[in-house]
Protein backbone atom coordinates (compact mmCIF):
# COMPACT_ATOMS: atom_id res chain seq x y z
CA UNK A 1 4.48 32.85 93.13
CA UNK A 2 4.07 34.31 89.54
CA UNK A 3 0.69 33.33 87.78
CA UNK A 4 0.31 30.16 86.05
CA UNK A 5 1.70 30.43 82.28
CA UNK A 6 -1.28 29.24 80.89
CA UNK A 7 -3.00 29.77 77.31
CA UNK A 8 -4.90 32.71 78.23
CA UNK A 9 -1.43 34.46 79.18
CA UNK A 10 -0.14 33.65 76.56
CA UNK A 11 -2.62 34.71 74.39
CA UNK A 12 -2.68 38.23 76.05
CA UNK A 13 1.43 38.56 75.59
CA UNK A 14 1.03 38.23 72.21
CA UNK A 15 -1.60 40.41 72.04
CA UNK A 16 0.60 42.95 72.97
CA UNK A 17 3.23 42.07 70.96
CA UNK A 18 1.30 42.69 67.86
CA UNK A 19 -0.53 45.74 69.48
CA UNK A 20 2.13 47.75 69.89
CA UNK A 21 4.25 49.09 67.08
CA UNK A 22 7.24 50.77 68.59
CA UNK A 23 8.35 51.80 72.50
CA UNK A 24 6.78 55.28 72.13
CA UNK A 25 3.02 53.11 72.75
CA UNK A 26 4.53 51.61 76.48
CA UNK A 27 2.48 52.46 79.40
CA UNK A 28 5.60 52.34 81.78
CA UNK A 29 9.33 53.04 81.55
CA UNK A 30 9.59 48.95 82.05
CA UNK A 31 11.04 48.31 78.60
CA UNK A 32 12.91 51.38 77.98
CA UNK A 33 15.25 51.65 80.89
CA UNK A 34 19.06 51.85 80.55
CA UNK A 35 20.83 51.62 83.77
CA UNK A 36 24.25 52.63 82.60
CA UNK A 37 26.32 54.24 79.83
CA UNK A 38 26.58 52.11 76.82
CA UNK A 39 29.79 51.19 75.57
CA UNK A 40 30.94 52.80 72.51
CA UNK A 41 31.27 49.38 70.13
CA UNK A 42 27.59 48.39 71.35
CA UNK A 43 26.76 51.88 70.12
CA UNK A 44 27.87 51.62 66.53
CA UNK A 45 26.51 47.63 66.93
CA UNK A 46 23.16 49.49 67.43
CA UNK A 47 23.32 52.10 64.70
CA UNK A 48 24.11 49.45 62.27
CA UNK A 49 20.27 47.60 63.40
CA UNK A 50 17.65 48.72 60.76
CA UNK A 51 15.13 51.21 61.56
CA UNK A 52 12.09 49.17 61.65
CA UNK A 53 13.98 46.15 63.89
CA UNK A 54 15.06 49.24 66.31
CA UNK A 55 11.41 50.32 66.47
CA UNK A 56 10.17 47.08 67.52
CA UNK A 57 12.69 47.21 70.60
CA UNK A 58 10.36 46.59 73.99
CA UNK A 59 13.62 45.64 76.17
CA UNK A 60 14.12 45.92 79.47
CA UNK A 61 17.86 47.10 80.02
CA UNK A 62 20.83 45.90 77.26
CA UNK A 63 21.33 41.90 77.56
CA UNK A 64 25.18 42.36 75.89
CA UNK A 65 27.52 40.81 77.76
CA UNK A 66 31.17 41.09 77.29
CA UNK A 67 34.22 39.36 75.40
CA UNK A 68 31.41 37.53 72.80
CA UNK A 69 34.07 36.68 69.55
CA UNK A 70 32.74 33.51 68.20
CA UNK A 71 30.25 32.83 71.00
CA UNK A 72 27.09 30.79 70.05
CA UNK A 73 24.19 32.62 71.61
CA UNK A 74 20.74 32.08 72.68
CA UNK A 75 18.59 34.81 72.98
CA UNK A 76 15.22 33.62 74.58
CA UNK A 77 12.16 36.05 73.59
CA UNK A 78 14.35 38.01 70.44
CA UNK A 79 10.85 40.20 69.52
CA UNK A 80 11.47 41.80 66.22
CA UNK A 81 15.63 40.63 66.75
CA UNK A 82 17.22 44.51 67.43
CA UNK A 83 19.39 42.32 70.57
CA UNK A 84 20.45 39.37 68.09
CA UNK A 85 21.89 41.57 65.15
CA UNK A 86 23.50 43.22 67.78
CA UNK A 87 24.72 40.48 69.01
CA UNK A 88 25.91 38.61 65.30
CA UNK A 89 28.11 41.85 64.64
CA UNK A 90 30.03 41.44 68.73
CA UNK A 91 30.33 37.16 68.26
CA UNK A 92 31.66 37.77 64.42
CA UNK A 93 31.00 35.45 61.46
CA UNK A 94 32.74 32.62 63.69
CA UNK A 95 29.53 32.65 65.79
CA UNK A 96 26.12 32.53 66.26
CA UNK A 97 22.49 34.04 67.35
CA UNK A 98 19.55 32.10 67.51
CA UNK A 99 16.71 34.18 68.51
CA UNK A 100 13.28 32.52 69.54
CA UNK A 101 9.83 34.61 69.90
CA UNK A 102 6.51 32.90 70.31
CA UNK A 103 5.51 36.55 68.64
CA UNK A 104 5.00 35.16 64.66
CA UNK A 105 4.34 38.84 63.49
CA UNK A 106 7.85 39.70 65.41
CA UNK A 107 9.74 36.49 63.82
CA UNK A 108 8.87 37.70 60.65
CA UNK A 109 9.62 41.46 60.78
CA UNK A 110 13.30 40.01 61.98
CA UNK A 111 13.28 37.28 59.35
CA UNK A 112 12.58 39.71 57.06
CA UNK A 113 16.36 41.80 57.58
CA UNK A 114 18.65 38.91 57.85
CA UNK A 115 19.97 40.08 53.69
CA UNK A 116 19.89 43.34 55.04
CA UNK A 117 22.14 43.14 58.16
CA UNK A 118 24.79 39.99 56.34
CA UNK A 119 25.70 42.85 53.35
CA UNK A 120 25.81 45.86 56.16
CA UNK A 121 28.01 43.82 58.23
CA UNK A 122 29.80 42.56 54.91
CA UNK A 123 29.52 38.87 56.49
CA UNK A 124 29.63 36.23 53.68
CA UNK A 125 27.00 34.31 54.95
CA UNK A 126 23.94 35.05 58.12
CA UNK A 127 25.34 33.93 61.38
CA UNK A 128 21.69 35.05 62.67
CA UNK A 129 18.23 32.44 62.92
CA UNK A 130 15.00 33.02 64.21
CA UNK A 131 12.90 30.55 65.26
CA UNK A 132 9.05 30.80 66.09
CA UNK A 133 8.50 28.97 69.25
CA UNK A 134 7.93 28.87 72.63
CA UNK A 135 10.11 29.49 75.36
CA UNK A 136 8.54 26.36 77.54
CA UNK A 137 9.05 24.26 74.87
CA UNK A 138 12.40 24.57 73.42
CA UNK A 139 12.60 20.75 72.52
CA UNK A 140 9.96 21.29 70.70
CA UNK A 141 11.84 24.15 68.87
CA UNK A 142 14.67 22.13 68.06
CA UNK A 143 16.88 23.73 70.65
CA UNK A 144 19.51 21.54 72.15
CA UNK A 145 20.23 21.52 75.94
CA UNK A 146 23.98 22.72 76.14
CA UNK A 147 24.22 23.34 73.00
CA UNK A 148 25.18 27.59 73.70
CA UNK A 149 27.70 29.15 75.62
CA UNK A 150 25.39 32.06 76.32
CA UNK A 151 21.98 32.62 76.76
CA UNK A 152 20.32 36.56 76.86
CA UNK A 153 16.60 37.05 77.93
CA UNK A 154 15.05 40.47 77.76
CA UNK A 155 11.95 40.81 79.47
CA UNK A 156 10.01 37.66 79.56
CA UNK A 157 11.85 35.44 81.87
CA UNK A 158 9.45 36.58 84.38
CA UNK A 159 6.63 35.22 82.64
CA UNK A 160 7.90 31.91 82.86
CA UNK A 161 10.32 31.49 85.25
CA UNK A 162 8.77 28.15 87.17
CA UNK A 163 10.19 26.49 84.03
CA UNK A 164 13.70 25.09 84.86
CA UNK A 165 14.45 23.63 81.99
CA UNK A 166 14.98 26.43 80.03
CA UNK A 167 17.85 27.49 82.18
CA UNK A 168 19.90 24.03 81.66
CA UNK A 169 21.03 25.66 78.32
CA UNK A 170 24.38 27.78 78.38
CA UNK A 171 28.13 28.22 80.77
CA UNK A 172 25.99 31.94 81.56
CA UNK A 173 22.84 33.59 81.54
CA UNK A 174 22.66 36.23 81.35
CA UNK A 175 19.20 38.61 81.52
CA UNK A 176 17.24 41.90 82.01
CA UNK A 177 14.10 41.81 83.47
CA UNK A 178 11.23 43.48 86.11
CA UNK A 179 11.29 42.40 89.65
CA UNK A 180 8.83 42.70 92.88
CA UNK A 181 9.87 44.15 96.39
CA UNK A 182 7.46 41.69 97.63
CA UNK A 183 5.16 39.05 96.54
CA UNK A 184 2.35 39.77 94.71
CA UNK A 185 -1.68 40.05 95.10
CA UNK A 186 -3.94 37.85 93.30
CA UNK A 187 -4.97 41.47 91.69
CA UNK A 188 -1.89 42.18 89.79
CA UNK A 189 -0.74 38.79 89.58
CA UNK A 190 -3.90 37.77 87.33
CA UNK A 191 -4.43 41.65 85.34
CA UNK A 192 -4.06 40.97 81.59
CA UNK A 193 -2.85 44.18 81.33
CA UNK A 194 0.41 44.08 83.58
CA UNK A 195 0.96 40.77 82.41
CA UNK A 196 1.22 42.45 79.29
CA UNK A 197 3.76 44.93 80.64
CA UNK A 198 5.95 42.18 82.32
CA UNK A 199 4.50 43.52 85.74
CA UNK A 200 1.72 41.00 86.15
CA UNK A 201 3.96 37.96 86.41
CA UNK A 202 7.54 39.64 88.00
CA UNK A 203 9.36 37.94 90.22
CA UNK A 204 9.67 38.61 93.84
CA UNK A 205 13.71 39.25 93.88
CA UNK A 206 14.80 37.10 96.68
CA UNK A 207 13.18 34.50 95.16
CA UNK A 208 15.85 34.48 92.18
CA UNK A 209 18.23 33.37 94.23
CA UNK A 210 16.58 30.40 95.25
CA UNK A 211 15.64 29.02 92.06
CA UNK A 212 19.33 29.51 90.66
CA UNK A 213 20.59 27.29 93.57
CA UNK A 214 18.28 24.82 92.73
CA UNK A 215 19.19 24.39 88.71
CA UNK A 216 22.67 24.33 89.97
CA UNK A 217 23.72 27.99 89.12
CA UNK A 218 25.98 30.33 91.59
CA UNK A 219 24.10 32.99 93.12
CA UNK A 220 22.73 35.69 90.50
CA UNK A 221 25.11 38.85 89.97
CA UNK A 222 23.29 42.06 90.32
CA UNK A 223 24.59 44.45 86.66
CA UNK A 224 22.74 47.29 86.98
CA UNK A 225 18.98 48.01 88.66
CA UNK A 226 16.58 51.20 87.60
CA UNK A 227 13.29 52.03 89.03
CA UNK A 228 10.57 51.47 87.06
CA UNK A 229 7.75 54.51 86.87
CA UNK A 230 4.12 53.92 85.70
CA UNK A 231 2.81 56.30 83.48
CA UNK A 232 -1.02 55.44 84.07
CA UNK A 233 -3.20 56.28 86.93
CA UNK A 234 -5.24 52.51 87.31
CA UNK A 235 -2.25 50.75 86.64
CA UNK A 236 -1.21 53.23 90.18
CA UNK A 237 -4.25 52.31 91.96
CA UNK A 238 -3.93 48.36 91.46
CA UNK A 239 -0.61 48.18 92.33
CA UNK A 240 -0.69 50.16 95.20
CA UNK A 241 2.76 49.73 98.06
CA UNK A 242 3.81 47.40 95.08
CA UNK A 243 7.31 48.42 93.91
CA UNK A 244 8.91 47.42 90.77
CA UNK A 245 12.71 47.08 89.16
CA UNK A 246 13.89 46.50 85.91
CA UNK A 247 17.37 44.80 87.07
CA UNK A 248 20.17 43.04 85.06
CA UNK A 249 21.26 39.58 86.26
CA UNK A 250 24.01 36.90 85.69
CA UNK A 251 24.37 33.86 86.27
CA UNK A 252 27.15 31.11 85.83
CA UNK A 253 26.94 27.70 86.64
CA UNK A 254 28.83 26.79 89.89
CA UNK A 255 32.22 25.10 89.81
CA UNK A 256 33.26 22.18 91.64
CA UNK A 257 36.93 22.91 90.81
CA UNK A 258 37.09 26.57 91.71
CA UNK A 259 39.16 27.98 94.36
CA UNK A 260 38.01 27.55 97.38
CA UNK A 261 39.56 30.65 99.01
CA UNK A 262 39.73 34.64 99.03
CA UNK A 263 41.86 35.37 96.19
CA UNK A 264 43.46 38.50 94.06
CA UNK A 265 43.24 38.73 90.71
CA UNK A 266 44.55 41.06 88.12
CA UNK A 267 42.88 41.90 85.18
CA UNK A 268 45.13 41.88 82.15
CA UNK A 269 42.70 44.17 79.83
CA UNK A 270 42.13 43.90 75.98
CA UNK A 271 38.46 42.78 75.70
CA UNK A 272 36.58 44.57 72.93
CA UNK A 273 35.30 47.96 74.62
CA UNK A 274 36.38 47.11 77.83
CA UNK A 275 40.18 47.20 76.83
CA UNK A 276 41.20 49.20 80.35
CA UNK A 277 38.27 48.55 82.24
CA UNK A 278 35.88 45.84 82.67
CA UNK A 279 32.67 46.40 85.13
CA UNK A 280 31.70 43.00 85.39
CA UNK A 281 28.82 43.49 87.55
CA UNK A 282 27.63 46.30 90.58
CA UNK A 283 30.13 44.72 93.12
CA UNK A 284 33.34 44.36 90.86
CA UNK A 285 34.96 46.85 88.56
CA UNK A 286 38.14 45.80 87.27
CA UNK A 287 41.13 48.25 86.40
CA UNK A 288 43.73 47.08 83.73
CA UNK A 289 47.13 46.10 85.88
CA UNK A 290 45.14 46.46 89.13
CA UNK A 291 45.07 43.94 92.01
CA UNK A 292 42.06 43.60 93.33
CA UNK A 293 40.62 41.06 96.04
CA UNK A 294 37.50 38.82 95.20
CA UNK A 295 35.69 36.27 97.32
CA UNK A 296 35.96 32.54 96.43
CA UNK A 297 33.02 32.53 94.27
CA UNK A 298 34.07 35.38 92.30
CA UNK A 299 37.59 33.69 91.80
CA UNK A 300 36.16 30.67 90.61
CA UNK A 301 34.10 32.09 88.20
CA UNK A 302 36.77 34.45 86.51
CA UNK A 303 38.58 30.75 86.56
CA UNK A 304 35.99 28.63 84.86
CA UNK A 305 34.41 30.87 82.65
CA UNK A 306 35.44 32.16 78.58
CA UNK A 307 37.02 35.04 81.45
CA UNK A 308 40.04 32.87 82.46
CA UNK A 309 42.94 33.99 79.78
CA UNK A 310 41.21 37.81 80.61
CA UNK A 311 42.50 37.36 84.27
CA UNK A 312 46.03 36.29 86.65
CA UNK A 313 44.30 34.80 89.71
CA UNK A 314 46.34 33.90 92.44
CA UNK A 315 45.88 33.14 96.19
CA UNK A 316 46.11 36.07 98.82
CA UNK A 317 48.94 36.74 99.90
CA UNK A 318 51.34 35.35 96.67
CA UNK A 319 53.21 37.99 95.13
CA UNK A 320 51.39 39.28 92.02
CA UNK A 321 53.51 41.56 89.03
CA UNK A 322 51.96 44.84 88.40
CA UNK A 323 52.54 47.43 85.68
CA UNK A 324 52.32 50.29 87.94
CA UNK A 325 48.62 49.25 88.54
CA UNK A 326 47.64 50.09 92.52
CA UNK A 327 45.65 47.76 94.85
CA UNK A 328 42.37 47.17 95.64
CA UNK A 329 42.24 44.39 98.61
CA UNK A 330 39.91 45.04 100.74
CA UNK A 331 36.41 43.16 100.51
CA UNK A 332 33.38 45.17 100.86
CA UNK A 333 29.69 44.51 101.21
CA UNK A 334 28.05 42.92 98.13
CA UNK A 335 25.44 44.53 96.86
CA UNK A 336 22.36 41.44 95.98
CA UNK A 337 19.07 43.88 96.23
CA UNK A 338 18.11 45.50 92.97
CA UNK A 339 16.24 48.19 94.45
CA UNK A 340 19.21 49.45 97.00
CA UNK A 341 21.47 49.18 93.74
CA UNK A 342 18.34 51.45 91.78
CA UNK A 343 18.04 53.83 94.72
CA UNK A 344 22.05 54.58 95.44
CA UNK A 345 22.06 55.35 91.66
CA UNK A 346 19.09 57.63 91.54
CA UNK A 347 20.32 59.25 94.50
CA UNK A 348 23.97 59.67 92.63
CA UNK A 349 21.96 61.16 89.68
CA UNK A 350 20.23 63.99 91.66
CA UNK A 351 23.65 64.88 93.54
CA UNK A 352 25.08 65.20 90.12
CA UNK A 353 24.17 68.65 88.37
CA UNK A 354 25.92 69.46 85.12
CA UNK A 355 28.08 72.76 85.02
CA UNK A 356 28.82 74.88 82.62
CA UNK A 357 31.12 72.87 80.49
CA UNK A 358 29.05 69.64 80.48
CA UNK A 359 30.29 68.13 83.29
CA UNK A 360 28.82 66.52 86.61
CA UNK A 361 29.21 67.91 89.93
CA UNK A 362 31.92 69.86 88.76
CA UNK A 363 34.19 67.01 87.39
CA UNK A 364 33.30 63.52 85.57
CA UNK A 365 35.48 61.47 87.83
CA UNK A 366 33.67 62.71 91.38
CA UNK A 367 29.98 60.80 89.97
């Protein structure tokens, strides 16, 4: 069990949000990891972020999911806001970010661009607010329950996670955060300092999937997973056989009208960056035109999420039309442990060796 969220916590976290002025000051990799190439409209999103709101980045991982046009958004602990004005530019002037840091010297610095990023992104008006608050006590903050289709958390779910509430908000959530492979000591669990780094009060994974059966989510979707490193010797002595992940997760609230069956989808292609391929998580890649089989779960939430128009989803077995796309039906094991998903791709990484002409192993496609 994580440590209790209490004042003194919460004092220290915003300590460190103050303290520190820009990534380069992190004691671990925790808030700097990127698990897998970013898309190339998420990179211009980012170049368009002013310098200063970049700076202030302390992420863990990128908390942009796809097909966003005129989504309303939540994004639960937005720091200095470098994920929301990403994030205004994908959901258009149509939608909306609301990003909420209990961090008043972060609110500001994000407050203070909102002219700034409406005349680079020549919207007529913001579609961006910030709200100073905290994340236990988003009544309090004037945020609605159900009131966003998705919600984004970077690196501080895992300082409050015994708080339910907070996840009744939002059809997906969707987050990036540091994980345990096992449950923690008193010693780290109460050490200002890795509370601080969002290692103090990091969930045990397993446990995740536990509390999103009980506030009535499906079970979490591993994205991507990346070892995190520790780049001072005492933080290395208190941990000790402790292991820690900074791993992407979604969730979707389960459907009681979803197929209850194998079935094969096709996906038809044309989301923003993902126009002839969409990886929607580590388990299930999916090819423009291509059949592919997905468990029931899968099915039904391709069917009841903003997915369905993306996707022809049909039982196994009916006859599906295909542009020349080939098949993919055969189930295999899901992957659900961040730290196999971090390993297998660290292990990919050092089989990989660029040649001579920039490439890996010899060609892209073999990594």
């Amino acid at each position: 069990m994580a440590a209790p969220y209490d004042a003194e916590i919460r004092k220290n976290v915003q300590t460190y949000g103050q303290v520190l002025k820009k990534s380069a000051d992190l004691k671990t990799n925790a808030c700097v990891t990127t698990a897998r190439p970013v898309p190339k409209h998420i990179r211009e999103a980012l170049q368009n972020v002013h310098e200063e709101v970049a700076l202030r980045y302390y992420g863990c991982g990128l908390v942009i999911p796809e097909h966003l046009e005129n989504c309303w958004i939540l994004d639960l602990g937005s720091g200095g806001g470098r994920d929301c004005y990403v994030l205004s530019q994908l959901v258009g002037e149509k939608g909306h970010v609301t990003g909420l840091d209990m961090t008043k010297g972060q609110v500001e610095v994000a407050e203070k661009y909102l002219d700034y990023h409406m005349e680079k992104y020549g919207f007529q008006a913001s579609n961006v607010t910030f709200i100073h608050g905290y994340i236990e006590k988003l009544g309090e903050a004037g945020i609605k329950n159900e009131s966003y289709d998705i919600v984004v958390i970077n690196v501080i779910i895992n300082l409050v996670w015994t708080n339910m509430a907070l996840f009744q908000h939002g059809g997906e959530l969707y987050f990036s955060d540091v994980y345990t492979s096992l449950e923690l000591p008193e010693e780290i669990r109460t050490h200002k300092v890795l509370w601080g780094y969002c290692l103090g009060g990091a969930l045990y994974w397993k446990e995740l999937a536990i509390l999103a059966q009980k506030i009535g989510f499906c079970p979490p979707r591993l994205v991507t997973a990346n070892l995190i490193t520790i780049r001072n010797k005492e933080l290395e002595r208190v941990i000790g056989d402790c292991r820690f992940v900074s791993a992407t997760f979604r969730l979707f609230k389960c459907s009681k009208t979803g197929p209850t069956k194998r079935c094969q989808v096709i996906y038809n292609g044309g989301i923003t960056g993902h126009e002839k391929e969409l990886m929607f998580d580590a388990n299930f890649t999916f090819k423009e035109g291509e059949i592919v089989e997905v468990d029931e779960e899968t099915a039904a939430i391709l069917k009841n999420s903003r997915f369905a128009q993306d996707f022809l989803i049909k039982p196994i077995g009916e006859k599906l039309p295909t542009s020349g796309g080939c098949s993919a039906l055969e189930l295999k094991d899901i992957i659900t442990d961040p730290f196999k998903l971090a390993e297998e791709s660290d292990s990919m990484k050092s089989r990989c060796v660029p040649d001579a002409a920039g490439g890996c192993c010899g060609t892209k496609k073999s990594c």
